[in-house]
C-alpha atoms as a PDB file:
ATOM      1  CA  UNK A   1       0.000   0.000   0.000  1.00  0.00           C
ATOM      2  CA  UNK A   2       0.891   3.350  -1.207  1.00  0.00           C
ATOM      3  CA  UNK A   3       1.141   5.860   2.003  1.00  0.00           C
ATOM      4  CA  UNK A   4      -0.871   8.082  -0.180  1.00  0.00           C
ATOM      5  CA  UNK A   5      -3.165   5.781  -0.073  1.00  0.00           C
ATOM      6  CA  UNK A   6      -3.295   5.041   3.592  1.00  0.00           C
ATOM      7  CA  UNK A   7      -6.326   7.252   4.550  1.00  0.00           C
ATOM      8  CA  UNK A   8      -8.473   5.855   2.166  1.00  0.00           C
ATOM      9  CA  UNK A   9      -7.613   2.198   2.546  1.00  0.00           C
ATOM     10  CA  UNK A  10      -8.153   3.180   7.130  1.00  0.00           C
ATOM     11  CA  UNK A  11     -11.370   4.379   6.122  1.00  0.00           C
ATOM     12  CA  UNK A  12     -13.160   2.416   3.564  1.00  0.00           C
ATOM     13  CA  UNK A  13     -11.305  -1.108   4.616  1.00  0.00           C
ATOM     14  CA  UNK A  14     -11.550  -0.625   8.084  1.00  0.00           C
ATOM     15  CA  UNK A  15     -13.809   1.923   9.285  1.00  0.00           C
ATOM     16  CA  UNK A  16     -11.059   3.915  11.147  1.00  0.00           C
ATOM     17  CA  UNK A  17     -11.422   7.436  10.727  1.00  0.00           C
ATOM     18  CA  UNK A  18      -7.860   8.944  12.123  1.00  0.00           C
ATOM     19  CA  UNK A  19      -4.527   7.841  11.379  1.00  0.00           C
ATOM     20  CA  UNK A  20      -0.805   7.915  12.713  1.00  0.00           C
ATOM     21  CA  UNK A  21       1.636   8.164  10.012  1.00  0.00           C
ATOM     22  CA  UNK A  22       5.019   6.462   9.789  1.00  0.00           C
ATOM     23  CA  UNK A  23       7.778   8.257   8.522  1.00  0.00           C
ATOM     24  CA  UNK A  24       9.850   5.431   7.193  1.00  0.00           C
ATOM     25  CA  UNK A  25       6.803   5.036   4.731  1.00  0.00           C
ATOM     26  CA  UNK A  26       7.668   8.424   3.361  1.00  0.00           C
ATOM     27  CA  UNK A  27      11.080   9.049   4.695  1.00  0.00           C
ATOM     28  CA  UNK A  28      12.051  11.428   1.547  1.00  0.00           C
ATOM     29  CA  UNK A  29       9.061  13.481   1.618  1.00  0.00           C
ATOM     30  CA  UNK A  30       9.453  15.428   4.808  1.00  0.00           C
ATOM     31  CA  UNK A  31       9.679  18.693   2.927  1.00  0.00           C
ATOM     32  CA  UNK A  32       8.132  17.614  -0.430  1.00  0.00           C
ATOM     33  CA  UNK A  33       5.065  20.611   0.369  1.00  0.00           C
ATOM     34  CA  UNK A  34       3.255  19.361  -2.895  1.00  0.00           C
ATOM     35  CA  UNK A  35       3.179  15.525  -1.479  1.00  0.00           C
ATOM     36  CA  UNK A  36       2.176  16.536   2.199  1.00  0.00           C
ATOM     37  CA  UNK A  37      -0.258  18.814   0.145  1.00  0.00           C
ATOM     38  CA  UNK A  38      -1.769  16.286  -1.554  1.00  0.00           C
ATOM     39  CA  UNK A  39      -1.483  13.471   1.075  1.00  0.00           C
ATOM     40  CA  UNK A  40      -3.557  16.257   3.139  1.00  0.00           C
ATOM     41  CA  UNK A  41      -6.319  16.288   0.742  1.00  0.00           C
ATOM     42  CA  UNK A  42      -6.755  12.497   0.352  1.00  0.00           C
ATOM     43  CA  UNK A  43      -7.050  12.788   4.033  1.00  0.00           C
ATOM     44  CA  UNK A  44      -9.531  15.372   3.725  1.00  0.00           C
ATOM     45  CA  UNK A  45     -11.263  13.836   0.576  1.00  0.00           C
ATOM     46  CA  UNK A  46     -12.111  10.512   2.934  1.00  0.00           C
ATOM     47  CA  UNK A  47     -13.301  12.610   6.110  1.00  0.00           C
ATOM     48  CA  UNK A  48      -9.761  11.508   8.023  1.00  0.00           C
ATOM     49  CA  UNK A  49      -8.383  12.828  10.642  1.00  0.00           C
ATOM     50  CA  UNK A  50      -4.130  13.448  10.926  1.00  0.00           C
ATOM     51  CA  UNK A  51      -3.059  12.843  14.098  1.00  0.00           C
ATOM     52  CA  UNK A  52       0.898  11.996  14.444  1.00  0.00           C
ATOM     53  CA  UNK A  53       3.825  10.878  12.713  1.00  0.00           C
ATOM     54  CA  UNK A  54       6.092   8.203  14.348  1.00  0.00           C
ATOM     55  CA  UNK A  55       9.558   9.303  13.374  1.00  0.00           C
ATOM     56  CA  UNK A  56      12.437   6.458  13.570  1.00  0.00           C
ATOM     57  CA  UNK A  57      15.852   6.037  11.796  1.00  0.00           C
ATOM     58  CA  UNK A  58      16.706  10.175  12.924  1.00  0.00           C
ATOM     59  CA  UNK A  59      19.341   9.325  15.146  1.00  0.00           C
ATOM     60  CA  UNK A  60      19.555   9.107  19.239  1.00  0.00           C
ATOM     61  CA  UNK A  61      17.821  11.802  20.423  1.00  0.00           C
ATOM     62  CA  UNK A  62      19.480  10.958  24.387  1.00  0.00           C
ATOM     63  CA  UNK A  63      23.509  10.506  22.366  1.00  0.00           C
ATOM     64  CA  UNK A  64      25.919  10.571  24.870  1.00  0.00           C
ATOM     65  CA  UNK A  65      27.863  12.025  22.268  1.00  0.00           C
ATOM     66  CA  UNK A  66      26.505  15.787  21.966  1.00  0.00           C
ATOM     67  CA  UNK A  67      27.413  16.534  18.205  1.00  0.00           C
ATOM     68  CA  UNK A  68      25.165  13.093  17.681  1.00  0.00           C
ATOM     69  CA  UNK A  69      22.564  14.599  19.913  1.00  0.00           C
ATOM     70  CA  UNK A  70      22.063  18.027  18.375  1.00  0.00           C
ATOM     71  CA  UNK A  71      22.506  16.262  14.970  1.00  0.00           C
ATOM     72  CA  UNK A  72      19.593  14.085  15.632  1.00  0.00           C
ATOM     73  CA  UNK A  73      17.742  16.884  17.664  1.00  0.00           C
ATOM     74  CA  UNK A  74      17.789  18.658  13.854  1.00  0.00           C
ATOM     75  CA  UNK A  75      16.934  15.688  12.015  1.00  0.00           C
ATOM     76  CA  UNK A  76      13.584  16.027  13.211  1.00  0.00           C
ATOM     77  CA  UNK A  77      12.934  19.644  12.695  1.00  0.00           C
ATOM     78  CA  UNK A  78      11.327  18.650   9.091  1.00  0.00           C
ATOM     79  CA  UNK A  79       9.042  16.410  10.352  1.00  0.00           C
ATOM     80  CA  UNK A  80       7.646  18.386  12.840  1.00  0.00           C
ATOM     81  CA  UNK A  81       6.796  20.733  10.244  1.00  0.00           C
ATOM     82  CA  UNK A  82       5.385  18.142   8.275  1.00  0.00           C
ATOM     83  CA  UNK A  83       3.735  17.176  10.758  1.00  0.00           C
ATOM     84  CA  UNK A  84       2.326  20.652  11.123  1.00  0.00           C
ATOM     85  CA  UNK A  85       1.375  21.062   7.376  1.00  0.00           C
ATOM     86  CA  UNK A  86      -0.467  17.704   7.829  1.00  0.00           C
ATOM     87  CA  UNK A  87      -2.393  19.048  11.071  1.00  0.00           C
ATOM     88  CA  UNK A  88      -1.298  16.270  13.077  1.00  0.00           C
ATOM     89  CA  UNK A  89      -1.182  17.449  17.093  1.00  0.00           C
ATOM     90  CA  UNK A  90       2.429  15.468  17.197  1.00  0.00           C
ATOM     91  CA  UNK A  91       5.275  13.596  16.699  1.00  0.00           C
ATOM     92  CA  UNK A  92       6.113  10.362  17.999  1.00  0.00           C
ATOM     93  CA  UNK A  93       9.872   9.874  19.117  1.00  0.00           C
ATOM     94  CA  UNK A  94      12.385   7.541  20.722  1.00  0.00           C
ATOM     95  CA  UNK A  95      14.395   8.407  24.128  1.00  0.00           C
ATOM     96  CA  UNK A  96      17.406   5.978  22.585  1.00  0.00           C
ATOM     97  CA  UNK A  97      20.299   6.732  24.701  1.00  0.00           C
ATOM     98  CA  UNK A  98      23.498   4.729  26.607  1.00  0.00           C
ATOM     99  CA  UNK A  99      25.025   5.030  29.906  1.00  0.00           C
ATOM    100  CA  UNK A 100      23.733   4.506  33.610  1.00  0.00           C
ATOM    101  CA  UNK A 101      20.157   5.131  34.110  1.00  0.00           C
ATOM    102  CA  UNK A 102      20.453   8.607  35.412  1.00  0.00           C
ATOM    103  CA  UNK A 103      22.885   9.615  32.636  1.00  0.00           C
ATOM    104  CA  UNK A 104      20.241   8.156  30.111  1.00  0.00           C
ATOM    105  CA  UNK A 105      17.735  10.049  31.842  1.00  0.00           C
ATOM    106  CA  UNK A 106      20.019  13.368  31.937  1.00  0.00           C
ATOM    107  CA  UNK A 107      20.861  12.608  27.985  1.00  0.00           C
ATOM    108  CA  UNK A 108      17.155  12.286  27.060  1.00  0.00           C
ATOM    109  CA  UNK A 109      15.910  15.051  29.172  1.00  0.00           C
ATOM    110  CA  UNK A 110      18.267  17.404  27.130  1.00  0.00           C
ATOM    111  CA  UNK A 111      17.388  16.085  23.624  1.00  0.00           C
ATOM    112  CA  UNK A 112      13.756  15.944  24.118  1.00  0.00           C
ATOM    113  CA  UNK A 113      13.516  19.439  25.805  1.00  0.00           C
ATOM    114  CA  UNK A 114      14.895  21.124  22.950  1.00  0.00           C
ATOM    115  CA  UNK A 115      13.182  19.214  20.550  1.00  0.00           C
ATOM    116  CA  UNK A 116      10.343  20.366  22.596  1.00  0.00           C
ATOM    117  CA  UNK A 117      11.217  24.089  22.575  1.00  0.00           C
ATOM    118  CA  UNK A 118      11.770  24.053  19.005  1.00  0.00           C
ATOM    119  CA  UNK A 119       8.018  22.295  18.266  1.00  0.00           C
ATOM    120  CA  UNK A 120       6.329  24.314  20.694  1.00  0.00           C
ATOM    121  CA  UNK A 121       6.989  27.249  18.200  1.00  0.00           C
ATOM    122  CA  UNK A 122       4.846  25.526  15.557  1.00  0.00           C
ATOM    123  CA  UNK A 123       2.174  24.509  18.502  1.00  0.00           C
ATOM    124  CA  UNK A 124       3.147  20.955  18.031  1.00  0.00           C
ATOM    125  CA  UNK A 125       3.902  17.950  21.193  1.00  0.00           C
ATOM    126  CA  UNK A 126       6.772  15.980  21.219  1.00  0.00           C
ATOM    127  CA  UNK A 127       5.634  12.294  22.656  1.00  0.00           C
ATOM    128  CA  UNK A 128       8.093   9.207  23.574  1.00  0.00           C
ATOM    129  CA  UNK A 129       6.960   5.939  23.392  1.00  0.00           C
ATOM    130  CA  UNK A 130       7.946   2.754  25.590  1.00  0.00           C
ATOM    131  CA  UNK A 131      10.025   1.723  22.584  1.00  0.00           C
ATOM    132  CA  UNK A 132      13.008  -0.628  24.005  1.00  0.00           C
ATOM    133  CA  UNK A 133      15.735  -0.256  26.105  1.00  0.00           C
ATOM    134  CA  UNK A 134      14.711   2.032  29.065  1.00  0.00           C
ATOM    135  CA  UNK A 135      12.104   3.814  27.261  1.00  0.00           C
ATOM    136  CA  UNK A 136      10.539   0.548  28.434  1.00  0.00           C
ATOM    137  CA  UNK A 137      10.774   1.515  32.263  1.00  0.00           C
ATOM    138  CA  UNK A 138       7.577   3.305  33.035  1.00  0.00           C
ATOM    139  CA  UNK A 139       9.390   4.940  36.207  1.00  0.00           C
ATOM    140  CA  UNK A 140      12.468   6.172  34.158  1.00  0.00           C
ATOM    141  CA  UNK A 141      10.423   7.729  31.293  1.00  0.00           C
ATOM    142  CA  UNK A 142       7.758   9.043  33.681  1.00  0.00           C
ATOM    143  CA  UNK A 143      10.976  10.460  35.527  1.00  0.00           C
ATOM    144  CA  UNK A 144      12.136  11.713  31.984  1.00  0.00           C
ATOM    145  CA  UNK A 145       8.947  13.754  31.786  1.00  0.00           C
ATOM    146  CA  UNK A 146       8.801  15.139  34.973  1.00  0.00           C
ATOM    147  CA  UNK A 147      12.382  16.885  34.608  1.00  0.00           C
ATOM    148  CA  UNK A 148      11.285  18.040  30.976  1.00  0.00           C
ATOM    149  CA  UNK A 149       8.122  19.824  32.246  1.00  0.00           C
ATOM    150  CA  UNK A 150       6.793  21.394  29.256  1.00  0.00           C
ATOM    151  CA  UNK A 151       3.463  21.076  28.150  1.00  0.00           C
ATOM    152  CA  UNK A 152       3.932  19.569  25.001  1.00  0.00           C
ATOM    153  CA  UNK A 153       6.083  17.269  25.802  1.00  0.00           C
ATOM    154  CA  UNK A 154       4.715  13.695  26.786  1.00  0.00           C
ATOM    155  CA  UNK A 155       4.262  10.270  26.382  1.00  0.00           C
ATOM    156  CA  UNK A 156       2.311   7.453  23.668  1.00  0.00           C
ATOM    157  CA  UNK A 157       2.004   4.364  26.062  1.00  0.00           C
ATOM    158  CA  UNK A 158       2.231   1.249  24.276  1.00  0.00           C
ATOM    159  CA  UNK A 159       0.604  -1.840  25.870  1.00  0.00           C
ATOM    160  CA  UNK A 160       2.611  -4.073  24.790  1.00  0.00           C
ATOM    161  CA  UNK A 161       6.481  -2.429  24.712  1.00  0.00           C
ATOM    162  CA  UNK A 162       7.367  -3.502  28.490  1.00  0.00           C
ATOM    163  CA  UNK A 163       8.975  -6.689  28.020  1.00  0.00           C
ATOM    164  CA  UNK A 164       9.945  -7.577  31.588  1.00  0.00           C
ATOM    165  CA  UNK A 165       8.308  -4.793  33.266  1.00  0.00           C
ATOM    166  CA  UNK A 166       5.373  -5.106  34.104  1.00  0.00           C
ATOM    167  CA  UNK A 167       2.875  -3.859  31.117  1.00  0.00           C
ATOM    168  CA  UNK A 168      -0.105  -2.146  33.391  1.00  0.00           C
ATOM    169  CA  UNK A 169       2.154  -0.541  36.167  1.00  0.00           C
ATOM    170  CA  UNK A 170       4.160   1.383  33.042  1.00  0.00           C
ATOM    171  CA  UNK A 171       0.779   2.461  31.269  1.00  0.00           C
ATOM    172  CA  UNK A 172      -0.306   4.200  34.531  1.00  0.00           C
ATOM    173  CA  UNK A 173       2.933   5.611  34.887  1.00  0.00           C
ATOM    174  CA  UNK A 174       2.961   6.596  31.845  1.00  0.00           C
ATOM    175  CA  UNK A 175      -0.869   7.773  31.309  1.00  0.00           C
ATOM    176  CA  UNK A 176      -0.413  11.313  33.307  1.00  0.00           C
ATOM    177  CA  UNK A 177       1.900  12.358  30.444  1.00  0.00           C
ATOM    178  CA  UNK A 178      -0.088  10.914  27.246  1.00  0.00           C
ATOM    179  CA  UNK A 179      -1.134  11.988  24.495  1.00  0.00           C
ATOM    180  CA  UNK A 180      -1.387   9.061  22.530  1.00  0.00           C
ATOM    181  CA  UNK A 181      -2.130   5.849  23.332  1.00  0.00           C
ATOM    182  CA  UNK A 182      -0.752   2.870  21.360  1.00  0.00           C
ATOM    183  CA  UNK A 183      -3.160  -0.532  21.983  1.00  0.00           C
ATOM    184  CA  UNK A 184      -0.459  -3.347  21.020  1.00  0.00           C
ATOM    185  CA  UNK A 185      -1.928  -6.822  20.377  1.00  0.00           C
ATOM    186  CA  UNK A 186      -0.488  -9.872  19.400  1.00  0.00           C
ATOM    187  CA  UNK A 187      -3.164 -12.893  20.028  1.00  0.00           C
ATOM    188  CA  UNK A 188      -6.692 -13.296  20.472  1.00  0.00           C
ATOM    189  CA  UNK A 189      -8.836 -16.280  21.872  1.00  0.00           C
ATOM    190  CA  UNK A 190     -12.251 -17.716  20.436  1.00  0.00           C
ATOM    191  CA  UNK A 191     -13.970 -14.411  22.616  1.00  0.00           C
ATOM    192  CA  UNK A 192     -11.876 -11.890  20.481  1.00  0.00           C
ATOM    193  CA  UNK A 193      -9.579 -10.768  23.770  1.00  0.00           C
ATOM    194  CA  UNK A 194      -6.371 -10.545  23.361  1.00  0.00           C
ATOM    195  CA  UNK A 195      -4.355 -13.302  25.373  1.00  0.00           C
ATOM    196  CA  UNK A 196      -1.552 -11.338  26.799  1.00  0.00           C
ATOM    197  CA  UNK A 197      -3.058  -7.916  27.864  1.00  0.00           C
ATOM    198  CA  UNK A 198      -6.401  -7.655  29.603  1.00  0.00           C
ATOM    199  CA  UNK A 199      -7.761  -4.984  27.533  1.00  0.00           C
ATOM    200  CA  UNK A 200     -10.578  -3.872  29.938  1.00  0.00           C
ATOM    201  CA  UNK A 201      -7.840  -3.336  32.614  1.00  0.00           C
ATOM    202  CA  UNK A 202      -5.633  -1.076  30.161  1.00  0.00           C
ATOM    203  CA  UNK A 203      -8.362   1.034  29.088  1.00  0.00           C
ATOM    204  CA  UNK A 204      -9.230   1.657  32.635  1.00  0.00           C
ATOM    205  CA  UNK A 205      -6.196   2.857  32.997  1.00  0.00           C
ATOM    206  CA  UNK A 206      -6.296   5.227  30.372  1.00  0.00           C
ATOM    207  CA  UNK A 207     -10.128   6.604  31.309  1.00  0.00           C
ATOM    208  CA  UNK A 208      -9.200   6.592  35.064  1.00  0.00           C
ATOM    209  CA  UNK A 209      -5.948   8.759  33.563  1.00  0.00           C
ATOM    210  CA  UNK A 210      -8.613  11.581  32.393  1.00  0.00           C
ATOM    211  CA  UNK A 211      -7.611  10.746  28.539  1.00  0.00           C
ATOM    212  CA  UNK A 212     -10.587  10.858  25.837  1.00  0.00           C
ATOM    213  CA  UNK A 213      -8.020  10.921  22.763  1.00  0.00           C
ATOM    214  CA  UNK A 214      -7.542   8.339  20.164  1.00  0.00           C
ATOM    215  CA  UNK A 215      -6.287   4.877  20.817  1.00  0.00           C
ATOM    216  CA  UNK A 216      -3.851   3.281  18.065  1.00  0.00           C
ATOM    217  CA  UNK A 217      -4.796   0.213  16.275  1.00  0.00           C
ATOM    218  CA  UNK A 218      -1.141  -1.793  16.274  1.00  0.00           C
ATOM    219  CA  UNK A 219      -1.773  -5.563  15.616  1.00  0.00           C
ATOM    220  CA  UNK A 220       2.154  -7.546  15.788  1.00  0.00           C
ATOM    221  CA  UNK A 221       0.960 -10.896  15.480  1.00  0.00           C
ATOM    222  CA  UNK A 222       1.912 -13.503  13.187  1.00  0.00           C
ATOM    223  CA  UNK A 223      -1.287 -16.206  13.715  1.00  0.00           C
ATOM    224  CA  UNK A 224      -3.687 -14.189  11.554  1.00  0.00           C
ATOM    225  CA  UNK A 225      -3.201 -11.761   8.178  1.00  0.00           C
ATOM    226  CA  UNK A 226      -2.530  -8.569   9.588  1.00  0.00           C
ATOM    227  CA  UNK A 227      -5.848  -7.236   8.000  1.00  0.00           C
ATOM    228  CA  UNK A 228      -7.815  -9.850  10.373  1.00  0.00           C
ATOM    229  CA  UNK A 229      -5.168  -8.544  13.547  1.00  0.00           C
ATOM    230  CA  UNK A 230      -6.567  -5.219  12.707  1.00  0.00           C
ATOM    231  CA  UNK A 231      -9.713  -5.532  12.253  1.00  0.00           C
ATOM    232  CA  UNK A 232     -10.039  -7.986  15.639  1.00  0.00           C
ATOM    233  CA  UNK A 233      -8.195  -5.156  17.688  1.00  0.00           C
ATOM    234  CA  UNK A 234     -10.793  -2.813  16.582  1.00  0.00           C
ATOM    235  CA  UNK A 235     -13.282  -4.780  17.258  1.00  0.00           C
ATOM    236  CA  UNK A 236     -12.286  -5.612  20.810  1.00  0.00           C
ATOM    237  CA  UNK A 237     -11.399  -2.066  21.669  1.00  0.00           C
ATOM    238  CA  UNK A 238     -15.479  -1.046  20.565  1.00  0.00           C
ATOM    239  CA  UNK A 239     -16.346  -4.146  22.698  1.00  0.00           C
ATOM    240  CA  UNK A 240     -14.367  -2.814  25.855  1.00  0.00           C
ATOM    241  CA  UNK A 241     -15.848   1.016  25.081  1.00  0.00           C
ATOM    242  CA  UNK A 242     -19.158   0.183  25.126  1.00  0.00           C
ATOM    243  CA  UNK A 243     -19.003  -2.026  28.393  1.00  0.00           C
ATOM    244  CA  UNK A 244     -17.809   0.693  30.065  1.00  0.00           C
ATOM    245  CA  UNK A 245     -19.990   3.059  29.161  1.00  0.00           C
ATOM    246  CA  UNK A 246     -23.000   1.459  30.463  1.00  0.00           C
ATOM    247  CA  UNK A 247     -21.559   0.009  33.392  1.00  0.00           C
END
């Protein structure tokens, strides 16, 4: 699929009416105004909403090595005015960085707050996902975001990006900061719930956290097409949503 095409094939295929972008999909585009032009209208021409752009492959934004940093810092200046031309609210980062965990902290707390300063000019959020590494620790990133302290800065909790820490304690660590929420899933039994995070738990989480924003569809298994994963992840997030609000 065509990324042009993306907000056409969310809407008419599967009934999803906002979408995250990935830059990889367009990695040469960034300030190609006639593509983000048009890639806006197909948007618009399907009644879709823009709401991020995940940006990987930029560099570390937490180097240890502060030429690296600032060179990565500026690698993402484009795409947050892409982002901006596409009237998405933000950008989706990593905290990638090496050391002990309060120089990683210290590292990624100075590349994400001037990435931050530089978006908040355009009225744009910078937001870190549990992505690997200690990005994965709920208490270091919440930590991460508590030193930042801007306002746009913040987090896209991913259900599923813990690994060995424990997936419910980091999304409520994480849910103060959010401002996107990323509902991983993998596998789903014959009731259509997914067999490693107990949805209805997560998305209390994220209501008792005050947020009403879009969730992200991300299906990662491999035991159905990916079309199916989607669909089924949709379907059980609706499920959960309505149970909740008549309970």
């Amino acid at each position: 699929i065509d990324n042009l095409d993306f907000p056409r094939e969310s809407k008419r295929t599967y009934g999803i009416d906002a979408v995250e972008y990935v830059n990889q999909f367009f990695k040469d585009k960034a300030k190609d105004y006639d593509y983000l032009a048009q890639l806006n209208q197909r948007a618009a021409d399907e009644g879709v909403t823009n709401v991020l752009i995940m940006c990987d492959g930029l560099g570390k934004l937490g180097d240890p090595d502060e030429k690296a940093r600032t060179t990565a810092i500026e690698n993402h200046f484009p795409w947050v005015e892409a982002a901006k031309r596409l009237g998405c609210h933000s950008i989706r980062v990593n905290a990638a960085s090496k050391g002990s965990y309060e120089e990683q902290q210290k590292l990624a707390v100075d590349g994400l707050s001037r990435l931050s300063e530089y978006a908040a000019q355009l009225e744009l959020n910078v937001i870190v996902e549990n992505h690997g590494g200690l990005s994965s620790d709920g208490k270091w990133l919440a930590g991460v975001m508590t030193q930042i302290n801007r306002p746009n800065a913040g987090t896209l909790p991913d259900f599923g990006n813990f690994k060995e820490y424990d997936r419910y304690k980091g999304v409520e660590e994480l849910m103060p900061y959010a401002k996107g929420v990323s509902a991983k899933s993998h596998d789903f039994d014959a009731n259509g719930d997914e067999t490693k995070t107990d949805y209805r738990r997560m998305l209390k989480l994220v209501l008792d956290a005050g947020y009403h924003g879009y969730v992200g569809v991300e299906y990662e298994g491999k035991t159905i097409p990916e079309p199916d994963g989607i669909k089924a992840t949709k379907l059980l997030l609706e499920k959960v949503r309505d149970e909740m609000s008549t309970s």
